[in-house]
N, C-alpha and C. Protein backbone atom coordinates (compact mmCIF):
# COMPACT_ATOMS: atom_id res chain seq x y z
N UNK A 1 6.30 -43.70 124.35
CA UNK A 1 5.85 -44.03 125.70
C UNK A 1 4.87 -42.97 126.19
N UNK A 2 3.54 -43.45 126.82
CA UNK A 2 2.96 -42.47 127.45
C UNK A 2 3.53 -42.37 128.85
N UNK A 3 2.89 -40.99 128.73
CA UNK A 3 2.93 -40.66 130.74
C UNK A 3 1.83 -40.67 131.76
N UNK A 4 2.48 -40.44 132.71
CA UNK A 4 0.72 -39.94 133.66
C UNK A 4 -0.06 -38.83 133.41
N UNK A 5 0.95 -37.98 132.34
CA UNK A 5 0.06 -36.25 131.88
C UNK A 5 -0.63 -36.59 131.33
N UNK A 6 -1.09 -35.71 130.59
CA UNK A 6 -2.01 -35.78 129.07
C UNK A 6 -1.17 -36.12 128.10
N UNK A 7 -1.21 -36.52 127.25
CA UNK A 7 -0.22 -37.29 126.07
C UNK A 7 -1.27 -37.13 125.05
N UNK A 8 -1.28 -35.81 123.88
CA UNK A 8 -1.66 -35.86 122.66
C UNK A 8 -0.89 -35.06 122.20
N UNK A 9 -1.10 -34.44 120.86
CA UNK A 9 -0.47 -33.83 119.91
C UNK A 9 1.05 -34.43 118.90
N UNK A 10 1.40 -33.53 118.53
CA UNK A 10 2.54 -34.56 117.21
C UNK A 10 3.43 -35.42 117.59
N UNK A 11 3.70 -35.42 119.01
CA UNK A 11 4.73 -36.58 119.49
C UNK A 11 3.73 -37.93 119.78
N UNK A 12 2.25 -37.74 119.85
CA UNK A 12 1.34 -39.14 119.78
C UNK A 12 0.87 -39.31 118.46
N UNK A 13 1.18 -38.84 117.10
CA UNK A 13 0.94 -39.29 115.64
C UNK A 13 1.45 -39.95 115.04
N UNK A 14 1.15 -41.21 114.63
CA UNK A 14 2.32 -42.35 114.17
C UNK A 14 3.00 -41.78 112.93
N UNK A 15 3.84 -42.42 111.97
CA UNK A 15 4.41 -42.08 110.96
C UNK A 15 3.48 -43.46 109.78
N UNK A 16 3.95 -42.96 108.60
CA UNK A 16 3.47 -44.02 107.40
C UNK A 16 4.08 -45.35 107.67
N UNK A 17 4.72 -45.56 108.53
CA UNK A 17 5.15 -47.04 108.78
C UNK A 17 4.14 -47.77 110.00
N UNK A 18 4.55 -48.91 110.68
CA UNK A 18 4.11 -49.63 111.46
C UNK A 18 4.88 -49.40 112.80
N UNK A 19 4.06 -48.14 113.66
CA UNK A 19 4.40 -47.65 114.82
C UNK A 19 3.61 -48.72 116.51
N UNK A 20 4.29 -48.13 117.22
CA UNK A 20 4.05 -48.99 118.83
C UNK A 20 3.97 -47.75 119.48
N UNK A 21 2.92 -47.97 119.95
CA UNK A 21 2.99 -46.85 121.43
C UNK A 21 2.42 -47.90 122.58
N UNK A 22 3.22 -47.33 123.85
CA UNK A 22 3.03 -48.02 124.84
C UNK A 22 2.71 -47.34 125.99
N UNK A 23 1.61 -47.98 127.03
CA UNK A 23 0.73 -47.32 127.83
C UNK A 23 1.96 -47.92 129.06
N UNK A 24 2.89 -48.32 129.56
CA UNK A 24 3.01 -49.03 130.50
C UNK A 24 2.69 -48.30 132.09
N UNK A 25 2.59 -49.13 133.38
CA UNK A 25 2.57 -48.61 134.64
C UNK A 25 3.65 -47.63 134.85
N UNK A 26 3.44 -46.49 135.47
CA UNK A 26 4.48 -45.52 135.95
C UNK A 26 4.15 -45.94 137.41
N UNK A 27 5.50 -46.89 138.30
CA UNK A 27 5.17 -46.15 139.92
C UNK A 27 3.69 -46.40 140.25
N UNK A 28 3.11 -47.51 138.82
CA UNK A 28 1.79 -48.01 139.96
C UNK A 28 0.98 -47.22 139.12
N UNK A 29 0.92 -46.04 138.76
CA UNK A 29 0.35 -45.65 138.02
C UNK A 29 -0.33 -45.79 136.68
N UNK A 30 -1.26 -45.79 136.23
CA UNK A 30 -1.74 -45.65 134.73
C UNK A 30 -1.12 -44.89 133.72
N UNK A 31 -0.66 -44.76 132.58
CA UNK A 31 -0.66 -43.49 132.09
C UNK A 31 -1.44 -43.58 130.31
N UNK A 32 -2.49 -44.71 130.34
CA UNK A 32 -3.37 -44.52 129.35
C UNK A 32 -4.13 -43.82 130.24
N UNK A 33 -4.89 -42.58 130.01
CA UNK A 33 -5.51 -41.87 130.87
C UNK A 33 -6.80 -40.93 129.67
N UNK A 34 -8.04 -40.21 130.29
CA UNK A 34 -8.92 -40.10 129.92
C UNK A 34 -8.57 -38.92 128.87
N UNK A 35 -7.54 -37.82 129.15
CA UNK A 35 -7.20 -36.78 127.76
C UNK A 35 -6.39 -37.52 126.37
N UNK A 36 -5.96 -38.60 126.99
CA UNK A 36 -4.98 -38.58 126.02
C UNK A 36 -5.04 -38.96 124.28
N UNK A 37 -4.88 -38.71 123.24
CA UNK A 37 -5.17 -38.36 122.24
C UNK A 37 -4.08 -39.05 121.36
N UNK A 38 -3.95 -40.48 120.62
CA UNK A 38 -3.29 -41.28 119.98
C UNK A 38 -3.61 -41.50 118.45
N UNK A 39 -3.25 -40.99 117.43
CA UNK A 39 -3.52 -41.44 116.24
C UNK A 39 -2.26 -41.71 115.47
N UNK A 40 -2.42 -43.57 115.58
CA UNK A 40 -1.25 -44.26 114.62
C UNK A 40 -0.94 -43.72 112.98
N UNK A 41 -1.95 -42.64 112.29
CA UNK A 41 -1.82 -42.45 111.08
C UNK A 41 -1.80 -43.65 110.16
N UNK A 42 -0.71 -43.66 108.92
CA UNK A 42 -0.80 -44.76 108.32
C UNK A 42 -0.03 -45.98 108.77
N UNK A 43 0.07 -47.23 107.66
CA UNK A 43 0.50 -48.49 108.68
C UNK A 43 -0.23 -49.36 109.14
N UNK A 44 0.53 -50.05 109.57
CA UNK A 44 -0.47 -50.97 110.60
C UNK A 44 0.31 -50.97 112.59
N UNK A 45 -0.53 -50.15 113.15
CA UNK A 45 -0.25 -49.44 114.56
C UNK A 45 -0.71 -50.51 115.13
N UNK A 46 0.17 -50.58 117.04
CA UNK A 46 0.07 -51.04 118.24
C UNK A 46 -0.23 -50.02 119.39
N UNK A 47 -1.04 -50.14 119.95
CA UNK A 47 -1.76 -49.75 121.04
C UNK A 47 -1.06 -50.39 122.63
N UNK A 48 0.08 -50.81 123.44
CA UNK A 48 0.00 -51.78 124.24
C UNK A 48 -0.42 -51.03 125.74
N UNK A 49 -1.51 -51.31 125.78
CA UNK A 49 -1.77 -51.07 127.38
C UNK A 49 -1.55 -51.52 128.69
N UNK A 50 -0.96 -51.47 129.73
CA UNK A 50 -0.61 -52.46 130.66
C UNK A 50 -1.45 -51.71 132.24
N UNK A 51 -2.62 -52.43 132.59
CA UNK A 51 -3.70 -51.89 133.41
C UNK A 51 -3.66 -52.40 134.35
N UNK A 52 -4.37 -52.19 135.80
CA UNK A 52 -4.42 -52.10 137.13
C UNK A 52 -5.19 -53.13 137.40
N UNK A 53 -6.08 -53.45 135.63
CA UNK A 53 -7.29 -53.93 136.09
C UNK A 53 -8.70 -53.26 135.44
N UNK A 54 -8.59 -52.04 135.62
CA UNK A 54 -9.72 -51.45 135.31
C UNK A 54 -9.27 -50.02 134.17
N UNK A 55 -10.04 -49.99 133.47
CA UNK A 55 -9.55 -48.73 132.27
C UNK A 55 -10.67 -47.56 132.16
N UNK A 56 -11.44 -47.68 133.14
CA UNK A 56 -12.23 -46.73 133.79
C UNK A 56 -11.71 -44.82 133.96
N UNK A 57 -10.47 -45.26 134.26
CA UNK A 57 -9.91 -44.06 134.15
C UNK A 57 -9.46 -43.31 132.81
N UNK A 58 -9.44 -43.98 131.84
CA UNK A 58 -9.02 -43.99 130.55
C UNK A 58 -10.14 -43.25 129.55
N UNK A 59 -11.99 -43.69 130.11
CA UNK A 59 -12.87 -43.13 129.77
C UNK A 59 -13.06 -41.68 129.08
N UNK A 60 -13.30 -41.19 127.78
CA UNK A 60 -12.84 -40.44 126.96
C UNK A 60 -11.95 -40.16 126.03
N UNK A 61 -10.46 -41.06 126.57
CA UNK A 61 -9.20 -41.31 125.31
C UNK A 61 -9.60 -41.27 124.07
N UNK A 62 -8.52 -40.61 123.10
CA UNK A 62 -9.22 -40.73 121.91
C UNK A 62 -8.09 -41.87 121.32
N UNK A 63 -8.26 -42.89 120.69
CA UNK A 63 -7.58 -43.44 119.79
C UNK A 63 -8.18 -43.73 118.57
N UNK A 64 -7.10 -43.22 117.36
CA UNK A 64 -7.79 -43.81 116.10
C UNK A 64 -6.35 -44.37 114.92
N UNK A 65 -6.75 -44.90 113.74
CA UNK A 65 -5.74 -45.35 113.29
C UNK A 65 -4.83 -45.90 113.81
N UNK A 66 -4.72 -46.84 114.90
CA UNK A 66 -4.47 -47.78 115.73
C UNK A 66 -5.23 -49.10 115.19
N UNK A 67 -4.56 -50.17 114.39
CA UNK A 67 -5.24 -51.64 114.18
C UNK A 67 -5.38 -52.44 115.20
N UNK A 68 -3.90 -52.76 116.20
CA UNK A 68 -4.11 -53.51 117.15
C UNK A 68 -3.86 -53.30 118.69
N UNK A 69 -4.61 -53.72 119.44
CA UNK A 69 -4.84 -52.68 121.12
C UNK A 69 -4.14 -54.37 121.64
N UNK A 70 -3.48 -54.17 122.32
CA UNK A 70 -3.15 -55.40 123.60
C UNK A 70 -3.22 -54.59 124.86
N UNK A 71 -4.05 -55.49 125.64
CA UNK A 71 -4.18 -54.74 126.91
C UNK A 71 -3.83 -55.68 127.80
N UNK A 72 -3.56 -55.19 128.88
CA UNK A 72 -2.56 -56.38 129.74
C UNK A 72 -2.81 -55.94 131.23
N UNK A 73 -3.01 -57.46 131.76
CA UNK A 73 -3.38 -56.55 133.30
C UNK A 73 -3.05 -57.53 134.52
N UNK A 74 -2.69 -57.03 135.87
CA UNK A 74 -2.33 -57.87 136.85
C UNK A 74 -3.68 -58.52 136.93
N UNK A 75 -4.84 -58.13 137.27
CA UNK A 75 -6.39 -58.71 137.75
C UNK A 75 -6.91 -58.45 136.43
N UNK A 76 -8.08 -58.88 136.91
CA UNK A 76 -9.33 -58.89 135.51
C UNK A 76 -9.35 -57.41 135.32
N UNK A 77 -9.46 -57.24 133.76
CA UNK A 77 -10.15 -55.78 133.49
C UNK A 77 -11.66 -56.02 133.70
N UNK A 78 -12.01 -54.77 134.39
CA UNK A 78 -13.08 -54.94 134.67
C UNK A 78 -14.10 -53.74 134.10
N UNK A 79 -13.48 -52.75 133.08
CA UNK A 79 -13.67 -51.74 132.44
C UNK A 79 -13.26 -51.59 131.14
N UNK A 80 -13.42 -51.90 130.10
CA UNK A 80 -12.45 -51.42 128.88
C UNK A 80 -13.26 -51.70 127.46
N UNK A 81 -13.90 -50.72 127.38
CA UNK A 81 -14.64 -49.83 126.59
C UNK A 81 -13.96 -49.29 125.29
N UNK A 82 -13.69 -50.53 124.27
CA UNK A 82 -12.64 -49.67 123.23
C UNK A 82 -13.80 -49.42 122.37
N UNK A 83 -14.74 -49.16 122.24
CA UNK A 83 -15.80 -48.68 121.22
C UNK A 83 -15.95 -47.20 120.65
N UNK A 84 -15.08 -46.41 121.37
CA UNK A 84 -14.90 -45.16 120.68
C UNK A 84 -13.53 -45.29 119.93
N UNK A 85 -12.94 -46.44 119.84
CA UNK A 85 -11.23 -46.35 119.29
C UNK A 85 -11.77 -46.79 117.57
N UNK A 86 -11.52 -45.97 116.99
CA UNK A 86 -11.73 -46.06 115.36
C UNK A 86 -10.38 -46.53 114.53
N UNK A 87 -11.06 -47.55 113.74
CA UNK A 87 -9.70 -48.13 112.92
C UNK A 87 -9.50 -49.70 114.00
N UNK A 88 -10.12 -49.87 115.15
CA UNK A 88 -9.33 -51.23 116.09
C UNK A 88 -9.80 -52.12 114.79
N UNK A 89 -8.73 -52.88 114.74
CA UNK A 89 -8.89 -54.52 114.27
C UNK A 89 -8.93 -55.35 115.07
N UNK A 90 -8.25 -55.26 115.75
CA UNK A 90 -7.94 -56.48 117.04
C UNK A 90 -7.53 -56.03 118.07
N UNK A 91 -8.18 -56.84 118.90
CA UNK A 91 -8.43 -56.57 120.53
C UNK A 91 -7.93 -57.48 121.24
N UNK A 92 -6.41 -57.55 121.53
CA UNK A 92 -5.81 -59.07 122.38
C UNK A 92 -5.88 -58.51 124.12
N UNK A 93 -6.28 -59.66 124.79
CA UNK A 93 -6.75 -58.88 126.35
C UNK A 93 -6.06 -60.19 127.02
């Protein structure tokens, strides 16, 4: 699970299996956020994001070795820029 902090280093590195990390709302809050630093390693990885709407704030995240991103949102995303995420296969929105 991410938080509203920064969320990188060895507790955000997947293992050789088929890992899930999950962005969900904290309290309204985001906590995919612009430091945070996700690499699924090997496998085949989940990304699940659950947004405000906009992933604007997220701008800079690093994700890689992550295959599949679901992003999920009360309103339209109106921001979400996965073109720096290396390794995406699929993009369910």
């Amino acid at each position: 699970m991410l938080t509203t902090s920064i969320d990188q280093g060895a507790a955000f590195v997947g293992t050789p299996g088929n890992d899930t990390f999950n962005a969900a709302l904290d309290a309204g809050d985001m906590t995919f956020t612009s430091l945070d630093a996700i690499d699924g390693g090997a496998g085949s990885d989940t990304l699940n994001i659950v947004s405000t709407g906009s992933l604007a704030d997220a701008t800079g995240a690093s994700v890689k070795n992550v295959e599949t991103v679901n992003l999920i949102a009360s309103t339209a995303i109106t921001a979400a820029d996965v073109t720096g995420f290396t390794g995406l296969e699929t993009l369910n929105v």
